[in-house]
Protein backbone atom coordinates (compact mmCIF):
# COMPACT_ATOMS: atom_id res chain seq x y z
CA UNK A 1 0.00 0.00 0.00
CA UNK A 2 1.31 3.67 -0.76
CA UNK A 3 0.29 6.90 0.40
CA UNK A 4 0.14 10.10 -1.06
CA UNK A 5 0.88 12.97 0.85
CA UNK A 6 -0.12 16.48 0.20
CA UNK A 7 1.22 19.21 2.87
CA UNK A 8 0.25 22.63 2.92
CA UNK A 9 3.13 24.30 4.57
CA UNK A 10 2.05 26.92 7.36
CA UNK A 11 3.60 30.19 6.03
CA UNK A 12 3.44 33.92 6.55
CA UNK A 13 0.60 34.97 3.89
CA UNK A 14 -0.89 31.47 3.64
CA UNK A 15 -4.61 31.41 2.83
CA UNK A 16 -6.15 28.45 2.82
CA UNK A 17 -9.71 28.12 2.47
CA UNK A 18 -10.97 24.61 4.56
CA UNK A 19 -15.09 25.58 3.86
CA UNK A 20 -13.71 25.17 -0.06
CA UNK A 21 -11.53 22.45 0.42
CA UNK A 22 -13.49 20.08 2.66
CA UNK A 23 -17.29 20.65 0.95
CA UNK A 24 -16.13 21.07 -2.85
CA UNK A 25 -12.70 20.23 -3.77
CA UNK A 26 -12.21 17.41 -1.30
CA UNK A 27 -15.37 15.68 -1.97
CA UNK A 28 -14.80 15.78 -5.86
CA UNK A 29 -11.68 14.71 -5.46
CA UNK A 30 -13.15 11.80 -3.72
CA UNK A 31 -15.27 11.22 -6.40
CA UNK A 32 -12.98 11.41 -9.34
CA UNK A 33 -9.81 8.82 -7.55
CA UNK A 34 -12.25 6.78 -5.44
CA UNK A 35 -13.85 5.32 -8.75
CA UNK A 36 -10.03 3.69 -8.69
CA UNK A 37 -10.23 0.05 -7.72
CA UNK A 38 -6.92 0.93 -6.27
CA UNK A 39 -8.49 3.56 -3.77
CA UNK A 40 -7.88 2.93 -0.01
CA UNK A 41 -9.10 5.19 1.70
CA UNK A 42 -8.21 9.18 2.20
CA UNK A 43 -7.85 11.39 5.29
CA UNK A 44 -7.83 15.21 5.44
CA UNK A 45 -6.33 17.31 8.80
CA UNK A 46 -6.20 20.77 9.65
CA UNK A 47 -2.91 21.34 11.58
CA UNK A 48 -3.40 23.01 14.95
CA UNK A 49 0.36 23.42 16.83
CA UNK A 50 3.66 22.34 16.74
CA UNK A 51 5.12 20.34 19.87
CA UNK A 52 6.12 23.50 21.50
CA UNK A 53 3.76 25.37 23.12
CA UNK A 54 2.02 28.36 21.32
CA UNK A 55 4.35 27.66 18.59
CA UNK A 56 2.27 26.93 14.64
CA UNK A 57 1.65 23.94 13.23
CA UNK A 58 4.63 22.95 10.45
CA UNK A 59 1.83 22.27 8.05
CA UNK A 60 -1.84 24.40 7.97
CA UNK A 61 -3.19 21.70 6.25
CA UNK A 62 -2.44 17.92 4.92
CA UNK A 63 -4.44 14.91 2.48
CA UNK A 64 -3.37 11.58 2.63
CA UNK A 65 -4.50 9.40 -0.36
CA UNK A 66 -4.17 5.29 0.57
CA UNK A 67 -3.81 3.54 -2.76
CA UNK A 68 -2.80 -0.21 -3.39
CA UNK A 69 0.37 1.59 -5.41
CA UNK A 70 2.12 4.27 -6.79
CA UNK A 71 0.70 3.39 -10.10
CA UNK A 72 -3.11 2.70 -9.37
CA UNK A 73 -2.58 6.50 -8.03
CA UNK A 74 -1.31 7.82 -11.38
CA UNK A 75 -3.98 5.74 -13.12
CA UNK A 76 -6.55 7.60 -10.97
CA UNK A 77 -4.98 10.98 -10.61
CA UNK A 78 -3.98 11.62 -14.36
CA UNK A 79 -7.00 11.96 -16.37
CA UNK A 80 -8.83 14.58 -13.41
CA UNK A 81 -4.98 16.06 -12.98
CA UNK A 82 -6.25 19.57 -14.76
CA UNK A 83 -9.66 19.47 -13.14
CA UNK A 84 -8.44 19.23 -9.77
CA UNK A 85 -4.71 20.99 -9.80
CA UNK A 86 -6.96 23.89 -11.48
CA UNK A 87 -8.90 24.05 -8.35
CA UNK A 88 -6.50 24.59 -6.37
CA UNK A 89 -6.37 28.77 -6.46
CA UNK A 90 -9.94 28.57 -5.42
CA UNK A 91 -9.09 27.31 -1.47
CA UNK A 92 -5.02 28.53 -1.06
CA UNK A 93 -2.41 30.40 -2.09
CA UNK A 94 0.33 27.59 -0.77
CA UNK A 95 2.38 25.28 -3.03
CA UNK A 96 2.07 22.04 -2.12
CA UNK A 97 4.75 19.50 -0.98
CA UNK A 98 4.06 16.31 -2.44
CA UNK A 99 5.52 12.87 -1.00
CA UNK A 100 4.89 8.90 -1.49
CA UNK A 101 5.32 6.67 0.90
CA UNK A 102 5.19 2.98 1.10
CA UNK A 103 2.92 2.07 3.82
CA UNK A 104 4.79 -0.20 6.29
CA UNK A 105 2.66 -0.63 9.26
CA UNK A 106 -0.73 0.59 10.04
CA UNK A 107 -2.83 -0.21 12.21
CA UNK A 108 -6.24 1.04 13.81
CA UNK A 109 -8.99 0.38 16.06
């Protein structure tokens, strides 16, 4: 299993937008890659702090995208790629950072 992370860094003059994000772009996202029979499962967080106290979160916001692997995700993502990347103005002004991982352990209640 792979995921694909998307972090919003938290930076001076970030907007980011999470009415947009989490009730239109994030559920047509969901849509358009979770038609994949590769789709696992997604998760979307709002960061809150870092570990020191008072101090900002090192990300403002963050999607993680399970697929079975790197290539079911291109297969999904390509064909929406314009669709959704041209989206992205309407909920921030941040560039993304954009990282896959394999998944080695996970595990949940």
């Amino acid at each position: 299993m792979v995921k694909i992370s998307i972090l919003y860094p938290h930076q001076s003059g970030a907007n980011f937008d999470f009415t947009y994000y989490t009730e239109i772009h994030m559920p047509r996202a969901i849509q358009l890659l979770g038609a994949h029979p590769g789709f696992g499962g997604v998760s979307v967080e709002r960061g809150v702090a870092g570990v020191a106290p008072d101090s900002a979160p090192t990300y403002i916001a963050m999607c993680h995208f399970l697929f079975s692997t790197s290539e079911a995700f291109m297969e999904a993502f390509l064909p929406h790629a314009s669709e959704l990347q041209g989206d992205i103005p309407n909920y921030t002004n941040v560039e993304a950072i954009i990282q896959m991982s394999e998944v080695l352990i996970s595990q949940g209640k």
